[in-house]
Protein backbone atom coordinates (compact mmCIF):
# COMPACT_ATOMS: atom_id res chain seq x y z
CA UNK A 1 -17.56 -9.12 -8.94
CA UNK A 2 -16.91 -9.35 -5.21
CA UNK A 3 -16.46 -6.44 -3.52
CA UNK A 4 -15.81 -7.27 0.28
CA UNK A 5 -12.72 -6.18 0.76
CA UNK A 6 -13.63 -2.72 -1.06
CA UNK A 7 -16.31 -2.43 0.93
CA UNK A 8 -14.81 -2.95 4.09
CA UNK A 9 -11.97 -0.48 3.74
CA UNK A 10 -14.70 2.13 2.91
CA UNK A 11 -16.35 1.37 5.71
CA UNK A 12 -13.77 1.68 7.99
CA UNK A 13 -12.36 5.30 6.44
CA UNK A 14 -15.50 6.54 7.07
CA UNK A 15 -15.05 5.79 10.65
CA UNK A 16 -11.50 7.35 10.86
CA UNK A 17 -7.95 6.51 9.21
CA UNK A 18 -6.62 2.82 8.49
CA UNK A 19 -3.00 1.77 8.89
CA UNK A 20 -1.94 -1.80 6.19
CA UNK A 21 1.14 -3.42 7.47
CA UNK A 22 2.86 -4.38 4.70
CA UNK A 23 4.98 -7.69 4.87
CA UNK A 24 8.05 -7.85 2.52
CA UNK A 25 8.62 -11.91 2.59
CA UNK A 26 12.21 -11.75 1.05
CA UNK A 27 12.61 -9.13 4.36
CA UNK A 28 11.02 -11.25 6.85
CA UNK A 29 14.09 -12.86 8.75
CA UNK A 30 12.51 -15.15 10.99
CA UNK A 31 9.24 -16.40 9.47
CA UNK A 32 9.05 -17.96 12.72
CA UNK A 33 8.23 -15.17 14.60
CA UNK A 34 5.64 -13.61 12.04
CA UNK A 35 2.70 -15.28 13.73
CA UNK A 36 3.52 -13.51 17.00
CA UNK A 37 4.58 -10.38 15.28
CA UNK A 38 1.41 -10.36 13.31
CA UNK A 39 -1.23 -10.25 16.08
CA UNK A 40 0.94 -7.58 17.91
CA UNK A 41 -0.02 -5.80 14.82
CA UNK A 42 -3.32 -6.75 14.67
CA UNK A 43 -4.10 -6.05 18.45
CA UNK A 44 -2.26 -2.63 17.69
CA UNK A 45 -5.30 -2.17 15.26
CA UNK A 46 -3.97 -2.58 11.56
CA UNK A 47 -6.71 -2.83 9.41
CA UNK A 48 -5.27 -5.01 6.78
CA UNK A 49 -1.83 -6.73 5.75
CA UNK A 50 -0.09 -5.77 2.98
CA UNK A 51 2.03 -8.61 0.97
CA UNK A 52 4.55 -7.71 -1.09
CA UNK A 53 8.08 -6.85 -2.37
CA UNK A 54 9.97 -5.69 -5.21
CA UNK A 55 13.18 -8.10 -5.30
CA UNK A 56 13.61 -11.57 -4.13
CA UNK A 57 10.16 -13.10 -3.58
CA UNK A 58 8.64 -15.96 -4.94
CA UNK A 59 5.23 -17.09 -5.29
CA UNK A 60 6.30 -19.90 -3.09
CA UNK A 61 7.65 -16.96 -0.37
CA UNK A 62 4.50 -15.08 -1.23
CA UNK A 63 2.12 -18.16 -0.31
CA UNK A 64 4.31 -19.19 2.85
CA UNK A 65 3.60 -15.76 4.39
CA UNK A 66 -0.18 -16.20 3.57
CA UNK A 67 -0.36 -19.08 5.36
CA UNK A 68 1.04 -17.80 8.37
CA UNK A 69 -1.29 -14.67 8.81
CA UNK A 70 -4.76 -16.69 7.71
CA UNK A 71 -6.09 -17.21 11.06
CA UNK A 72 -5.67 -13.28 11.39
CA UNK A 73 -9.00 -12.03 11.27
CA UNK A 74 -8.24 -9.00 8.98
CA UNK A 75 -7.66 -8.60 5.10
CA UNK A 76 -4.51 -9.97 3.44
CA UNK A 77 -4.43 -7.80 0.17
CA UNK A 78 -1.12 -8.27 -2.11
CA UNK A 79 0.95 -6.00 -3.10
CA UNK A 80 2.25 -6.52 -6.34
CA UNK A 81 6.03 -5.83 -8.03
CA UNK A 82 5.19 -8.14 -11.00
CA UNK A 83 3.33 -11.12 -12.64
CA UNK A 84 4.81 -13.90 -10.16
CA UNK A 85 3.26 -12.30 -6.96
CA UNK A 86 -0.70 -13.32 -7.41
CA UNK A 87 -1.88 -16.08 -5.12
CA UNK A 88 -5.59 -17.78 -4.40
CA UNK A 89 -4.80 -17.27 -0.94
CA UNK A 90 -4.87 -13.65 -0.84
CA UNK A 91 -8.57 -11.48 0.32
CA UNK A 92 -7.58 -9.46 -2.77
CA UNK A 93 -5.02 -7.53 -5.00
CA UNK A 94 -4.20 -4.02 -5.64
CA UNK A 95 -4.52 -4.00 -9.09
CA UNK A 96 -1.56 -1.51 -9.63
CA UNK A 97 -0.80 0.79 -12.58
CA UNK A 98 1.91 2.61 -12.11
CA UNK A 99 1.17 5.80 -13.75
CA UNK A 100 4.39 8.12 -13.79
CA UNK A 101 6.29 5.00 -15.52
CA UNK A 102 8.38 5.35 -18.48
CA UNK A 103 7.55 1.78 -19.54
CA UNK A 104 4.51 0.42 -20.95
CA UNK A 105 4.88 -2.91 -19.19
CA UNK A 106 4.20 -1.39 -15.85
CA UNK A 107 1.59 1.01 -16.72
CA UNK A 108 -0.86 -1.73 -18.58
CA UNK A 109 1.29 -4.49 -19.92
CA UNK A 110 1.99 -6.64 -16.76
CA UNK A 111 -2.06 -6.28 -16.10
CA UNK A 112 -2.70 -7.62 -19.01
CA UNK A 113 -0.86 -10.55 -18.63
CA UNK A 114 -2.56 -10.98 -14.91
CA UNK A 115 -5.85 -10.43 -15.37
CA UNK A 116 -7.20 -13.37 -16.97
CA UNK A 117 -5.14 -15.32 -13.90
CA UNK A 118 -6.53 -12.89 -10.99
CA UNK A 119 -10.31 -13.56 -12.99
CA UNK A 120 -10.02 -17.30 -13.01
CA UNK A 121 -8.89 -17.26 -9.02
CA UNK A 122 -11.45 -15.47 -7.96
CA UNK A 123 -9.01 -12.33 -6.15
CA UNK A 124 -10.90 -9.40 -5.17
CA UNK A 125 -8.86 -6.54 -7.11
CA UNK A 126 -8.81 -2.69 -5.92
CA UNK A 127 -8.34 -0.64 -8.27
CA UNK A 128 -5.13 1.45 -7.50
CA UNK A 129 -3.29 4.65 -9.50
CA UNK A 130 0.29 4.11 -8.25
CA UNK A 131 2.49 6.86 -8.44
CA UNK A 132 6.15 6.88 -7.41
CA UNK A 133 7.30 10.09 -5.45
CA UNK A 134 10.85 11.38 -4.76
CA UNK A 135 12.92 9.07 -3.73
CA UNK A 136 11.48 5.97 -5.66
CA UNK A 137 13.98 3.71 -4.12
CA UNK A 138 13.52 0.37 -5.39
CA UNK A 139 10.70 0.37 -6.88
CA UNK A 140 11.34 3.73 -8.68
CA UNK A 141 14.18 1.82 -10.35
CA UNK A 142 12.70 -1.62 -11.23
CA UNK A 143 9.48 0.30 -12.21
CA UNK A 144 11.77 2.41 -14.81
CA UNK A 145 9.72 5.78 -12.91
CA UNK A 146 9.68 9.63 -13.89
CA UNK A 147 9.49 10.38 -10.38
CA UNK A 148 7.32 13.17 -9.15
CA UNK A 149 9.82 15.49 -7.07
CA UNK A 150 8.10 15.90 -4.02
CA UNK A 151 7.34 19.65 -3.83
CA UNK A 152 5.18 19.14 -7.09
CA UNK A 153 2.00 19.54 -6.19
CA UNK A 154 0.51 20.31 -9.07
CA UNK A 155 1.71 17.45 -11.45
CA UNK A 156 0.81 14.82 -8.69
CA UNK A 157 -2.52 15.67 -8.86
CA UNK A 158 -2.54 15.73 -12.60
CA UNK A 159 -2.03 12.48 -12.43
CA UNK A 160 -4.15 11.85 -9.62
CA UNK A 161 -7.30 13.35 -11.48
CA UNK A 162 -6.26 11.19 -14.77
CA UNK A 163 -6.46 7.56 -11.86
CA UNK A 164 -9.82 8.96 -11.56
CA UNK A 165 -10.79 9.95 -14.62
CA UNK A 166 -10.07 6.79 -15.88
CA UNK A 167 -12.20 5.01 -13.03
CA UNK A 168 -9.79 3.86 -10.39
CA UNK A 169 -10.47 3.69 -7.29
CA UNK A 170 -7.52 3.91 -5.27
CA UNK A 171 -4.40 6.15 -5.57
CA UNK A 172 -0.91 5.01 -3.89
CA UNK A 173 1.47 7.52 -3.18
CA UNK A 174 4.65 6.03 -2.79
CA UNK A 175 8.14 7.62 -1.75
CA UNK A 176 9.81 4.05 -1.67
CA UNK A 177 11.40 1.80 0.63
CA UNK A 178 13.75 3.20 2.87
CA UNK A 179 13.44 7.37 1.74
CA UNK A 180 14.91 9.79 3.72
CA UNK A 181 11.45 11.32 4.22
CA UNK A 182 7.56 10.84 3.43
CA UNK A 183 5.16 12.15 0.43
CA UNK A 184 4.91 15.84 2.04
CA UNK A 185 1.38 16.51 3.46
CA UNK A 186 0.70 19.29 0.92
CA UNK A 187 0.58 17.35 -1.79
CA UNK A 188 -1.85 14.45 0.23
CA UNK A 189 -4.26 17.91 1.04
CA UNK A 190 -4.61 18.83 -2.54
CA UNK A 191 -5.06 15.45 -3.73
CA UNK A 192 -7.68 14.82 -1.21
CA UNK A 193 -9.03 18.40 -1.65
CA UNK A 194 -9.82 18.00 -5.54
CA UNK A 195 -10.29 13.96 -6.03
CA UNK A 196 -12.90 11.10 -4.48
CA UNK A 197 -9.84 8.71 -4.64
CA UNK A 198 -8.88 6.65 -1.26
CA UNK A 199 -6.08 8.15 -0.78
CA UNK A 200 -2.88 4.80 0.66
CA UNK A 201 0.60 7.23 1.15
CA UNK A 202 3.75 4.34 2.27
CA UNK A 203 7.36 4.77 2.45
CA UNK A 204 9.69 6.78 5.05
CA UNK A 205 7.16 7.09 7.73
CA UNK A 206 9.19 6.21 11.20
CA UNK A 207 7.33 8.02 13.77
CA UNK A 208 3.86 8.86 14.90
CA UNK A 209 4.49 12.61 13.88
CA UNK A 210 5.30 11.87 10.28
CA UNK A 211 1.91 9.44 10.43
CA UNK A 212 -0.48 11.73 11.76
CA UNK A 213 0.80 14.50 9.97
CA UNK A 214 -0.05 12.42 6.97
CA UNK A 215 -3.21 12.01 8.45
CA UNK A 216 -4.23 15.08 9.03
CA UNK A 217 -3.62 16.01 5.47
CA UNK A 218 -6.23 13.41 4.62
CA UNK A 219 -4.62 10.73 3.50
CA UNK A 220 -7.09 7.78 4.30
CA UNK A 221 -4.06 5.04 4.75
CA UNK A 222 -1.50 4.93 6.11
CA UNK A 223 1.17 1.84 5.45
CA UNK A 224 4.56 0.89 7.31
CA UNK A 225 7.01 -1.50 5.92
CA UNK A 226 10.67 -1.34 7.39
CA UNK A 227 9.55 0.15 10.81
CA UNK A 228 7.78 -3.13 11.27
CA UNK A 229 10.74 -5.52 10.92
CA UNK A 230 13.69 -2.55 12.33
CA UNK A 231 11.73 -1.21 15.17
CA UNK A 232 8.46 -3.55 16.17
CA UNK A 233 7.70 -1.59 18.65
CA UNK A 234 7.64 1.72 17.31
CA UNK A 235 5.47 0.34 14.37
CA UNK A 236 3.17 -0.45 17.03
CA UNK A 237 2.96 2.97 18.42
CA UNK A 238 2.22 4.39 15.14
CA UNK A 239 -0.44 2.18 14.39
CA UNK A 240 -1.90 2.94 17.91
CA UNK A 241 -1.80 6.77 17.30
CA UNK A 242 -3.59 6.48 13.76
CA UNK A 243 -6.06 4.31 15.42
CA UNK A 244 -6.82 6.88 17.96
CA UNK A 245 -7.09 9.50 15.98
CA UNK A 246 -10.54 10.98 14.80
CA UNK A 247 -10.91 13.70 12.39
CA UNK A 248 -12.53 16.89 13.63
C-alpha cells in the first residue's frame, strides 16, 4: 500500500505544525481565480489542500478543482461528505469514520461501499477518527452526530483512545463550518497528552490567536476553510504564523 502522502505529513510534524487549506468547490465562487488564490496559499506555506464539502458538490465539481491545483507542488488529499466525492486525481483520501454518529452509514457503512472503488484507483487513504464537536454545523446535521459539547474533555478522548485502539491513524476534531468558536485547546492537550494519533482540529479558526493557541495545545494540523474564501488575506497570515512557529 502506498504510503507517500502518510509519510510526508509525518515528516513534516516532526519538523513543526502543518496548516491543509481546505477547498469547498460548491463555495468556490470564481473557479477562475483559484489558481492564483492557490499559490498565495502555497507560498504562504500550506502543507497540503484539502478537497471537500458537505452539500452541493459533484464528482464533476470535485475533479474540476483537482485540475486546477495539480501543478501545485503539494498534496491534494479529499475530504470526504459521502460516496460521490472519491476521484483518481486526488494524492489521497481521508478515510473518515465518523465516530460520535448516531448512524451506522457514517460510522462504517459509506466505507464499505468506497473501499473496493478507492482500492481499484489506487488513492492513498489516511486513516482518520472523525469526531464532530459543539457546534457540528453542517456536517453535524447531515452526519446525524451526538456531538461532543466542547468542555468534555473526558468523553473526547474516550473516543479518541477507541480511533486508536482500533488502529487509526489520524483523529479530526471538527467544530463545523462556520462555529462561533474552535475545539477548545484543553481538550487538543489531553488528546495529545494520552494518544500517538496526528492530531487535524478545523472549523471556527479566524485569527492567528485562535491557530496558535491550537497549536500550542499540540494539535499537529491545523485547517482553514471559510477564512480562505471571506478573508484571503487573513488566511494567509494564519498560515504564515503556524509556519513560523516551532515548538519549544
Amino acid at each position: 500500500m502506498k504510503e507517500k502522502i502518510s509519510k510526508y505529513i509525518q515528516q513534516l510534524s516532526e519538523e513543526g505544525v502543518l496548516h491543509f487549506s481546505l477547498i469547498d468547490p460548491d463555495k468556490i465562487s470564481n473557479l477562475d481565480k483559484l489558481d492564483s488564490l492557490a499559490r498565495k496559499l502555497y507560498e504562504a506555506g500550506t502543507s497540503a489542500f484539502l478537497i471537500g464539502g458537505t452539500l452541493g458538490v459533484s464528482k464533476d465539481k470535485l475533479d474540476n478543482v483537482l485540475e486546477i491545483l495539480s501543478d501545485i507542488k503539494i498534496p491534494k488529499i479529499i475530504f470526504p461528505s459521502n460516496i460521490n466525492l472519491i476521484s483518481e486525481k486526488a494524492d489521497a483520501i481521508l478515510f473518515l469514520s465518523l465516530l460520535n454518529s448516531d448512524d451506522i452509514y457514517y460510522v462504517i457503512g459509506a466505507q464499505v461501499i468506497a473501499a473496493p472503488l478507492i482500492k481499484k484507483l489506487g488513492i492513498e487513504v489516511l486513516p482518520t477518527g472523525y469526531l464532530i464537536i459543539g457546534y457540528g454545523g453542517t456536517a453535524g446535521h447531515i452526519g446525524r452526530a451526538r456531538i461532543i459539547p466542547f468542555d468534555n474533555n473526558e468523553l473526547a478522548l474516550s473516543y479518541a483512545l477507541a480511533a486508536e485502539f482500533m488502529g487509526m491513524k489520524f483523529l479530526y476534531l471538527e467544530a463545523g463550518s462556520g462555529s462561533p468558536e474552535t475545539v477548545r485547546a484543553e481538550m487538543v492537550s489531553m488528546i495529545r497528552r494520552f494518544t500517538n494519533l496526528t492530531i487535524i482540529v478545523g472549523g471556527g479558526i479566524r485569527s492567528q490567536e485562535a491557530a496558535i493557541k491550537l497549536v500550542e495545545a499540540g494539535a499537529h494540523i491545523i485547517v482553514t476553510g471559510n477564512i480562505i474564501e471571506d478573508n484571503p488575506e487573513k488566511a494567509i497570515k494564519i498560515i504564515e504564523s503556524i509556519r513560523n512557529y516551532r515548538r519549544v
